[in-house]
Protein backbone atom coordinates (compact mmCIF):
# COMPACT_ATOMS: atom_id res chain seq x y z
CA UNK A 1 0.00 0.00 0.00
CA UNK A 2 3.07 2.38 1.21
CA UNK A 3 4.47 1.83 -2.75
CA UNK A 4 1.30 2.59 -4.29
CA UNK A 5 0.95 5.93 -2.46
CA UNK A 6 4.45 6.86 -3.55
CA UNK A 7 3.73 6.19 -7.11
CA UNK A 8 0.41 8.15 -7.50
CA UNK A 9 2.29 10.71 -5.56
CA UNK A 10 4.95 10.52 -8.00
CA UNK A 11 2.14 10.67 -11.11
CA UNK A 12 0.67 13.59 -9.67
CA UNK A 13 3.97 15.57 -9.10
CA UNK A 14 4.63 14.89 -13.09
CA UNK A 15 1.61 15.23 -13.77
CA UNK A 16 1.78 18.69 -12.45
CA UNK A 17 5.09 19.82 -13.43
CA UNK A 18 3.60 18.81 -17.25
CA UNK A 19 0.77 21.15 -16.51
CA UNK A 20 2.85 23.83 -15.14
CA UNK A 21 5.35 23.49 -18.05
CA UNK A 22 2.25 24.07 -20.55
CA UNK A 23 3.24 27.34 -22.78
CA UNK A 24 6.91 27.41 -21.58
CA UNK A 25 9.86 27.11 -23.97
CA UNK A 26 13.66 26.58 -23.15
CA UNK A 27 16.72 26.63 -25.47
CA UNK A 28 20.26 25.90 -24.01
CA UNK A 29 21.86 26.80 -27.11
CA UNK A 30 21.04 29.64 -28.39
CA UNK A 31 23.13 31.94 -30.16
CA UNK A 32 23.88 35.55 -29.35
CA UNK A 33 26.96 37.32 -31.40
CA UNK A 34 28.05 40.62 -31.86
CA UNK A 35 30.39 42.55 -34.29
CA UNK A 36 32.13 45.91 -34.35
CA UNK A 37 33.28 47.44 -37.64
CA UNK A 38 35.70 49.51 -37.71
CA UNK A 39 37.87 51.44 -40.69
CA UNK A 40 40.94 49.52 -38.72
CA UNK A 41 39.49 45.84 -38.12
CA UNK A 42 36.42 43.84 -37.71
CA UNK A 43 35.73 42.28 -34.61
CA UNK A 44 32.97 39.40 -34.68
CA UNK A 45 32.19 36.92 -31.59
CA UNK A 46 29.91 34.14 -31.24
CA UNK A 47 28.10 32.74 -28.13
CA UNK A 48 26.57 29.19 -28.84
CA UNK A 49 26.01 27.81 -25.43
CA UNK A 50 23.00 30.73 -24.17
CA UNK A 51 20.22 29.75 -22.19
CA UNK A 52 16.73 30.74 -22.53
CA UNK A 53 12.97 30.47 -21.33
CA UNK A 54 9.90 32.38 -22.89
CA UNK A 55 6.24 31.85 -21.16
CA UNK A 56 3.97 32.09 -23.90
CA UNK A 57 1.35 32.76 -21.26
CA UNK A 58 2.97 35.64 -20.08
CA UNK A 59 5.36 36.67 -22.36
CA UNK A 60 7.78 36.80 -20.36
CA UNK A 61 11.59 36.17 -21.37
CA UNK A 62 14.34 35.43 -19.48
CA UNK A 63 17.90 34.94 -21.13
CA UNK A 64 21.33 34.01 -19.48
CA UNK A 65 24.71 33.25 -21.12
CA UNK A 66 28.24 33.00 -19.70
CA UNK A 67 30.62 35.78 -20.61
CA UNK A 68 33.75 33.27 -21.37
CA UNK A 69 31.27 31.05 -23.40
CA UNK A 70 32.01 34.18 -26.83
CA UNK A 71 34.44 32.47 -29.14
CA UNK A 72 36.62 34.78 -30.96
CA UNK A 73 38.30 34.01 -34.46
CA UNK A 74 41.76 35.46 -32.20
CA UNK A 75 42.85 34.03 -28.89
CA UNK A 76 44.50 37.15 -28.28
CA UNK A 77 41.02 39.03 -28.99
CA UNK A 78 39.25 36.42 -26.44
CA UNK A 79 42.06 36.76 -23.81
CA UNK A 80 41.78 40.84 -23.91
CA UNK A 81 37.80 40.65 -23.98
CA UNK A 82 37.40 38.38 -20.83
CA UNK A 83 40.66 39.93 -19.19
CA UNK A 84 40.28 43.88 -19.80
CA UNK A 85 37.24 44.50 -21.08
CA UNK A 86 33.76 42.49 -19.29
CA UNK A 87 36.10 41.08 -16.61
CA UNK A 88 35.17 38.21 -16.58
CA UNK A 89 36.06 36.49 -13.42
CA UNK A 90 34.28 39.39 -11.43
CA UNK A 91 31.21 39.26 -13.99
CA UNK A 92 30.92 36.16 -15.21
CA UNK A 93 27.16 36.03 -16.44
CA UNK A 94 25.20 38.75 -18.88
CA UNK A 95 21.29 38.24 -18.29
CA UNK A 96 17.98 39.27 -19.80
CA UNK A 97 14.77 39.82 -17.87
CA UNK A 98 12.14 41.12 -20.18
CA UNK A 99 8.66 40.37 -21.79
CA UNK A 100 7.20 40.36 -25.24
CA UNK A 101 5.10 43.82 -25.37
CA UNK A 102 2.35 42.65 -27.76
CA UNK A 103 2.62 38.73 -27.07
CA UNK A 104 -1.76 39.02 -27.31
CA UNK A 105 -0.77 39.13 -31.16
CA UNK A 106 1.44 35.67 -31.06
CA UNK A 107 -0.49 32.42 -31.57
CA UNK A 108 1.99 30.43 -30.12
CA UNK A 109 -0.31 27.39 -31.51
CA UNK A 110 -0.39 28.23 -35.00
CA UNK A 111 2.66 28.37 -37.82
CA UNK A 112 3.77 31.78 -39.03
CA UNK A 113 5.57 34.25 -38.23
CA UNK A 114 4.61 37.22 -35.77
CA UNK A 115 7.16 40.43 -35.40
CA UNK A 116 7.84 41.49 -32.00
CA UNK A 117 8.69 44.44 -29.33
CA UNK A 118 10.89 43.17 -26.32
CA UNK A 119 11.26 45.03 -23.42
CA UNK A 120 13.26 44.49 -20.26
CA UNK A 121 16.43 44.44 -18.08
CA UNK A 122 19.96 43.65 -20.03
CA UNK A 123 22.57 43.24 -17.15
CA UNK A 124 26.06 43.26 -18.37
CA UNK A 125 29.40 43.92 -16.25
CA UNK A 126 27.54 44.50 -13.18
CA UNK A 127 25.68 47.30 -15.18
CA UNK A 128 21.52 46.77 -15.53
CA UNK A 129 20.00 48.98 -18.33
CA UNK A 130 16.44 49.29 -19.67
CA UNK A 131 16.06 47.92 -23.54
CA UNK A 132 14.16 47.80 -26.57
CA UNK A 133 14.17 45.44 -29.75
CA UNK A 134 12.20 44.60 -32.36
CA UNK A 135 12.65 40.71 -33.69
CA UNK A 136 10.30 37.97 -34.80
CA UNK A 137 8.79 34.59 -33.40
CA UNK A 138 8.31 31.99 -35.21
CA UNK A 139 5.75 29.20 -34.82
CA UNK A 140 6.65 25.59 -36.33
CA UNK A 141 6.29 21.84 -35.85
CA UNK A 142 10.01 22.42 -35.06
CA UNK A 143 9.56 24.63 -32.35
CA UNK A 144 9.68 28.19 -31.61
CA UNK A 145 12.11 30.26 -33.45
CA UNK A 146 13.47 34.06 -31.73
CA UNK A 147 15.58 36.57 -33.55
CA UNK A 148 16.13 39.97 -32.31
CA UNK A 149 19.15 42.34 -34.17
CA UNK A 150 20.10 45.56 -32.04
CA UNK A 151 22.84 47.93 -31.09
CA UNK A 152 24.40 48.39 -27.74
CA UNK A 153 27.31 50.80 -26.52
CA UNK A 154 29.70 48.76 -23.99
CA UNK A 155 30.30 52.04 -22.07
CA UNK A 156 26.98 51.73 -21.30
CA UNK A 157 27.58 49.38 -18.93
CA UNK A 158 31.17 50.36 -17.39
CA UNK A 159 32.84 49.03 -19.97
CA UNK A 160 35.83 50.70 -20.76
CA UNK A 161 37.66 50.96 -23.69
CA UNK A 162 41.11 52.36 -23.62
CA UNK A 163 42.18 55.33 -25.93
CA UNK A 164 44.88 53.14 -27.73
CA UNK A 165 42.84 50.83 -29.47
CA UNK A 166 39.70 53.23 -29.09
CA UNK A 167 39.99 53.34 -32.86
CA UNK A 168 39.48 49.86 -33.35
CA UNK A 169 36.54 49.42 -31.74
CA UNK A 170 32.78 50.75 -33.06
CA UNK A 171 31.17 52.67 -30.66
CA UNK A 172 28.04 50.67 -30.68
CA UNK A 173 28.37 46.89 -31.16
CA UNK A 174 25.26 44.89 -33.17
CA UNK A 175 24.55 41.93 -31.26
CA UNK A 176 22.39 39.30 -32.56
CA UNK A 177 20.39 36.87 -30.92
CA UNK A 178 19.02 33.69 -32.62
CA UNK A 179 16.93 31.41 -30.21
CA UNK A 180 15.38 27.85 -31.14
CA UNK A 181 13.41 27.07 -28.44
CA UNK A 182 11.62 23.72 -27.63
CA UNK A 183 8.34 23.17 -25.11
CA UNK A 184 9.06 22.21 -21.52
């Protein structure tokens, strides 16, 4: 009798957790790059390892990635971006706490695509700031589908560039963020 109980006290903890997971997607590899162009160089790096969450209920969105997870084409770059520039051993994480502003007008249960305006709290180097993007959602048999493109000065959030390679650097970097989401 003691078994049984556990079991439909197991069910009904699944059970539950399937009912609570209704309308929630996750993604542990998304991608989120940026690139600065510059009349000197071109710097591009790509995060592939970014976790994610969207409530289709709510609209709410929730991204975190690891700061040493960007891949550089240049060691050298890498080193000097985790070393000088987000310091990366005091601020190890970037995160993303935002919602979808017109998520009413996504049908989360029917394919298509459905343009966006995301809202919320990017924290980077310590530093939280208030932003806006525009992107799309799309609805498939695959999955969900997120992309967002958007500027964003590093100063912005205490990062400092020094005046020697000042130059080298764009003053606003376009990141990109490309999310494939599955349902939870």
């Amino acid at each position: 009798m003691r078994k049984r109980n556990i079991v439909v006290g197991l069910l009904l903890s699944l059970a539950a957790m399937v009912m609570n997971g209704q309308g929630k997607y996750l993604t542990e590899s998304g991608q989120i790059s940026f690139f600065s162009h510059t009349l000197i160089e071109d710097i591009r790096a790509e995060n592939q390892e970014v976790s994610s969450v969207i409530d289709a209920s709510t609209g709410e969105v929730a991204v975190i990635l690891k700061m040493t997870d960007f891949q550089f084409p240049k060691k050298l770059m890498q080193e000097h971006f985790n070393e000088n520039y987000v310091e990366s051993e005091k601020f190890p994480k970037a995160t993303f706490s935002g919602r979808i502003r017109n998520n009413d007008q996504v049908d989360y249960s029917t394919e298509g695509t459905y343009k966006v305006q995301v809202e919320g709290e990017l924290t980077i180097h310590g530093i939280s700031n208030e932003v806006e993007a525009e992107g799309t959602i799309e609805v498939s048999v695959k999955g969900i589908s997120a992309r967002t493109k958007f500027m964003l000065n590093p100063e912005e959030f205490g990062i400092k560039i020094p005046k020697v390679v000042r130059r080298n650097i764009a003053e606003k970097l376009e990141i990109t963020v490309e999310m494939n989401y599955q349902a939870i």
